[in-house]
C-alpha atoms as a PDB file:
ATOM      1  CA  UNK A   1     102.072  71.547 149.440  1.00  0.00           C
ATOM      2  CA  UNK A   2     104.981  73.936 148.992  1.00  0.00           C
ATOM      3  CA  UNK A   3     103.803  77.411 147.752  1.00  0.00           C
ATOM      4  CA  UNK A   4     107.027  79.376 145.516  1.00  0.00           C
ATOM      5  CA  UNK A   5     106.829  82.754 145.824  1.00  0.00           C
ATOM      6  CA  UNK A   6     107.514  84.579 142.497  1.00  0.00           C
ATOM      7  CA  UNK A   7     109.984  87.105 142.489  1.00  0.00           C
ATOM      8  CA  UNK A   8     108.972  90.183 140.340  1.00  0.00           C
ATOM      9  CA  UNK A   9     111.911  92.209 138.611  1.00  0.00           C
ATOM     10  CA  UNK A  10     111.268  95.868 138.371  1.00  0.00           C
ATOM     11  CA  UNK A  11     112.653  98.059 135.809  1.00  0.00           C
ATOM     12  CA  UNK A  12     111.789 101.872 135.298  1.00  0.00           C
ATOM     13  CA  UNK A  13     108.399 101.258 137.152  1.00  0.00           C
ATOM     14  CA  UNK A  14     107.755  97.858 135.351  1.00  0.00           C
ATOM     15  CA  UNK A  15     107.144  94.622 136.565  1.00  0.00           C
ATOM     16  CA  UNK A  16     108.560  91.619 134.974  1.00  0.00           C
ATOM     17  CA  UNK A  17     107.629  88.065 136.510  1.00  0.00           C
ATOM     18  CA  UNK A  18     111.071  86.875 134.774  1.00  0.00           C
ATOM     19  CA  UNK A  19     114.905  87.724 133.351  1.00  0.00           C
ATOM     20  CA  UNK A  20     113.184  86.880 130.067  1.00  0.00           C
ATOM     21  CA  UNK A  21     109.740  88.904 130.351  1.00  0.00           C
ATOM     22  CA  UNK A  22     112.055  91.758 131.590  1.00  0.00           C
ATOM     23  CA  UNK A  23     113.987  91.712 128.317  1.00  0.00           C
ATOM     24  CA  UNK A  24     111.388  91.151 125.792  1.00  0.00           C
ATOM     25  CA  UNK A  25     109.634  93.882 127.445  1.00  0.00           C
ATOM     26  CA  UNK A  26     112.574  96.312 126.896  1.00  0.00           C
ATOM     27  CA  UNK A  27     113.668  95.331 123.160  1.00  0.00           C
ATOM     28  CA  UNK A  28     110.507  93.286 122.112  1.00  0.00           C
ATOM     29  CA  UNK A  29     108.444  94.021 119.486  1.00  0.00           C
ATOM     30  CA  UNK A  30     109.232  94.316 115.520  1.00  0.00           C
ATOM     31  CA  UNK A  31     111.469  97.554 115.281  1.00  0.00           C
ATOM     32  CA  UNK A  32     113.096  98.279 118.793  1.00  0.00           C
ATOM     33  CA  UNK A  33     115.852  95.643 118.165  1.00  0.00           C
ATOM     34  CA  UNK A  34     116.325  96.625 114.050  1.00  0.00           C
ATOM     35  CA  UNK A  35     116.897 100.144 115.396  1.00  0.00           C
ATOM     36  CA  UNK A  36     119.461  98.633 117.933  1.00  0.00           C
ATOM     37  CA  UNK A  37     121.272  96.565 114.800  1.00  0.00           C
ATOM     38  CA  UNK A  38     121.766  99.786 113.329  1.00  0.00           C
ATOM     39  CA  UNK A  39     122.783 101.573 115.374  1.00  0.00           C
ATOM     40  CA  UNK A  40     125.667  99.046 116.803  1.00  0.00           C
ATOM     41  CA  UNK A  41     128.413 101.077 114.710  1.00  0.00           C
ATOM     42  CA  UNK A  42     127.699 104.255 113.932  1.00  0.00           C
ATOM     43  CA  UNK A  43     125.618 107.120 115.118  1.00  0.00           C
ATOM     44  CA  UNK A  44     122.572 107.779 112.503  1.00  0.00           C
ATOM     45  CA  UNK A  45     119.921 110.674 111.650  1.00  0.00           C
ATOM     46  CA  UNK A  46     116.741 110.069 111.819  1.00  0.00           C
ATOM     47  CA  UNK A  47     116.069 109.479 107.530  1.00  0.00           C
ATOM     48  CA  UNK A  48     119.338 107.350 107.991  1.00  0.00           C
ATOM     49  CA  UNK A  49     117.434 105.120 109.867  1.00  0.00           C
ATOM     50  CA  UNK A  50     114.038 105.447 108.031  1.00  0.00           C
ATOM     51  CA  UNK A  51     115.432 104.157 104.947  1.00  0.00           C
ATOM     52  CA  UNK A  52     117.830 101.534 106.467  1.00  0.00           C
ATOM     53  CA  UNK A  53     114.181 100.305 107.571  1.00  0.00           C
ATOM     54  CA  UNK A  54     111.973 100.974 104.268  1.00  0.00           C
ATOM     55  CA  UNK A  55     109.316  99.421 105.523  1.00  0.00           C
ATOM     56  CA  UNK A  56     108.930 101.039 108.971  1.00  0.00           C
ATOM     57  CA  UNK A  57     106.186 103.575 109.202  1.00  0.00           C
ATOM     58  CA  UNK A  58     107.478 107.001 110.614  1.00  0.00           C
ATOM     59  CA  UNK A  59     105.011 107.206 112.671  1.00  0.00           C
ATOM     60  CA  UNK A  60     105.899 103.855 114.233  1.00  0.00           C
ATOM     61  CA  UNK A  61     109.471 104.742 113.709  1.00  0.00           C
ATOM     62  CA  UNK A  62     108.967 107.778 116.353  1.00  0.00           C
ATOM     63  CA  UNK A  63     107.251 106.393 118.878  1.00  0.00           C
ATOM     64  CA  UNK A  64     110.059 102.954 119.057  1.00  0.00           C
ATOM     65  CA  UNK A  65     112.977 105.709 119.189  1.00  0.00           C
ATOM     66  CA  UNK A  66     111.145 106.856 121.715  1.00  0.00           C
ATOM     67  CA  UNK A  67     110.665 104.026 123.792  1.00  0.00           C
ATOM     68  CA  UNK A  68     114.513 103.283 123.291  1.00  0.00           C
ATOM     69  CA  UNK A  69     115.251 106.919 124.832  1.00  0.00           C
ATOM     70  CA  UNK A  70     112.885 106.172 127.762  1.00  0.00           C
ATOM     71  CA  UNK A  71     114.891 103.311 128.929  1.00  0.00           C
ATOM     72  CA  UNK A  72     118.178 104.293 128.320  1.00  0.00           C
ATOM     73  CA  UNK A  73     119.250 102.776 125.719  1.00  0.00           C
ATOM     74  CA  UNK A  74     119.666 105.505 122.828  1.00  0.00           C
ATOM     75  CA  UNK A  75     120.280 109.311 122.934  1.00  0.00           C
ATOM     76  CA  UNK A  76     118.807 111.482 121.267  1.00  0.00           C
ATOM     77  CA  UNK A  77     121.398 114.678 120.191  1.00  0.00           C
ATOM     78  CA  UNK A  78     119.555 117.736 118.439  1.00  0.00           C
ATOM     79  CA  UNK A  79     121.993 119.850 116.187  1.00  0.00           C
ATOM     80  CA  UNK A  80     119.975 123.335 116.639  1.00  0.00           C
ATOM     81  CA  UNK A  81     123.227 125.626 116.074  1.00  0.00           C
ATOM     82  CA  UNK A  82     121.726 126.266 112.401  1.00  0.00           C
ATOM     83  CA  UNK A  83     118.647 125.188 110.250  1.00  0.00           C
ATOM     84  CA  UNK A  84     117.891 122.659 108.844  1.00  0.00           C
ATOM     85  CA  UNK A  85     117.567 121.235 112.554  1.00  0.00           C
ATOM     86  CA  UNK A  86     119.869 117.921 112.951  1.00  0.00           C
ATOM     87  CA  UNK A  87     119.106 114.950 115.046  1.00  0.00           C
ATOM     88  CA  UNK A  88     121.784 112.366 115.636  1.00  0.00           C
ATOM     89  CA  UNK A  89     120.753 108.578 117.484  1.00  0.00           C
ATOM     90  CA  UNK A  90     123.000 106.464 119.392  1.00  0.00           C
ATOM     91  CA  UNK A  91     123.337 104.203 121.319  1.00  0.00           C
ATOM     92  CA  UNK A  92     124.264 105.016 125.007  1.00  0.00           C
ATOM     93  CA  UNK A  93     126.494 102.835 127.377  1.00  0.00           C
ATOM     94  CA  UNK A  94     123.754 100.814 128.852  1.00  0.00           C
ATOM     95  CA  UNK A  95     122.397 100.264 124.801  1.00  0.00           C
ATOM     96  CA  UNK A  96     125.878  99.076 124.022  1.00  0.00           C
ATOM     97  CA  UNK A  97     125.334  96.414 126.481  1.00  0.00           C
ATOM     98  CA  UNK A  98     122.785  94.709 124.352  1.00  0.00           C
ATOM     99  CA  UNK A  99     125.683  94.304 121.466  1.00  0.00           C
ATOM    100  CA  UNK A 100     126.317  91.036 122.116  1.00  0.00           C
ATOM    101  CA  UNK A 101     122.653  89.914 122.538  1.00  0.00           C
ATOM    102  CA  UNK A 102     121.576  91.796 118.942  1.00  0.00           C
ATOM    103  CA  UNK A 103     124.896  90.239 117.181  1.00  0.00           C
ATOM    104  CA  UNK A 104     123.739  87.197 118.160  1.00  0.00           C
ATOM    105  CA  UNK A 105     119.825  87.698 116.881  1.00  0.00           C
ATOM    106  CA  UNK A 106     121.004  88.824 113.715  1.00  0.00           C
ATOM    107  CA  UNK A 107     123.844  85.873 113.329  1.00  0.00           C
ATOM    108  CA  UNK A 108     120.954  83.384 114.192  1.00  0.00           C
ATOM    109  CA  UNK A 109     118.621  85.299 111.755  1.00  0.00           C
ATOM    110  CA  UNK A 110     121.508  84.870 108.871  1.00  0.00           C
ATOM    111  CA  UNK A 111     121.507  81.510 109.577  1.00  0.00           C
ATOM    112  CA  UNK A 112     117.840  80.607 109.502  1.00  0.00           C
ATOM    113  CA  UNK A 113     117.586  82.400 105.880  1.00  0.00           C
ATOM    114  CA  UNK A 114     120.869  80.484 104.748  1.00  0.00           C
ATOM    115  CA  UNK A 115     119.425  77.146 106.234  1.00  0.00           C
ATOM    116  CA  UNK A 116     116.130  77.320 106.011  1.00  0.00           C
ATOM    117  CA  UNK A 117     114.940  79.528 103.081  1.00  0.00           C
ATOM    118  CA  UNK A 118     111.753  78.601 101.308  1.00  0.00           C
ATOM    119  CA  UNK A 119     113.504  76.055  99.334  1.00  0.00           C
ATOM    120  CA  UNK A 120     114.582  73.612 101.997  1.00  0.00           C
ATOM    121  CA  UNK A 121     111.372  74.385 104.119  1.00  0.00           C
ATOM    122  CA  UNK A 122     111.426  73.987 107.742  1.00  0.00           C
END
């Protein structure tokens, strides 16, 4: 019997057993990849983003924009020249490389609501 050897990807001291494990582990979850939506096109404060997501605690809100930061894929600017104290998100070259993959969540996600709403159940 042939025994396969399962290569582990590593990413900022993570293992991932897969391409797909390694991604879900970076932008998984329910906020990390509504954060990256909106921030495609424009850099945003932080109460930009809060009420783009109404629903998003801000503690939850926080800790995801902090997880994005960790791995690289926003930046965080603080704006400390004068009070009130400014903080500006965006996303950073290795963030913008998820464009494509978010544009195509969120063109699938249009779809499912136009094709599949409530009325014509799934």
């Amino acid at each position: 019997m042939k025994t396969t050897e399962v290569k582990m990807l590593n990413f900022r001291g993570n293992e991932y057993p897969c391409c797909a494990s390694l991604t879900m582990g970076i932008i998984g979850g329910k906020w990390k990849t509504v954060i990256l939506f909106h921030l495609i096109n424009e850099k945003l404060r932080y109460n930009e983003l809060r009420k783009s997501m109404p629903t998003v605690t801000e503690r939850t809100l926080s800790l995801q924009l902090k997880a994005l930061e960790e791995d690289g894929l926003i930046k965080r600017k603080v704006f400390a020249s004068k009070p009130p104290l400014k903080v500006e998100y965006c996303l950073t070259d290795f963030g913008k490389t998820l464009i494509p993959l978010i544009q195509s969540i969120a063109n699938w996600g249009d779809s499912v609501a136009e094709k599949y709403s409530m009325e014509n159940s799934v």
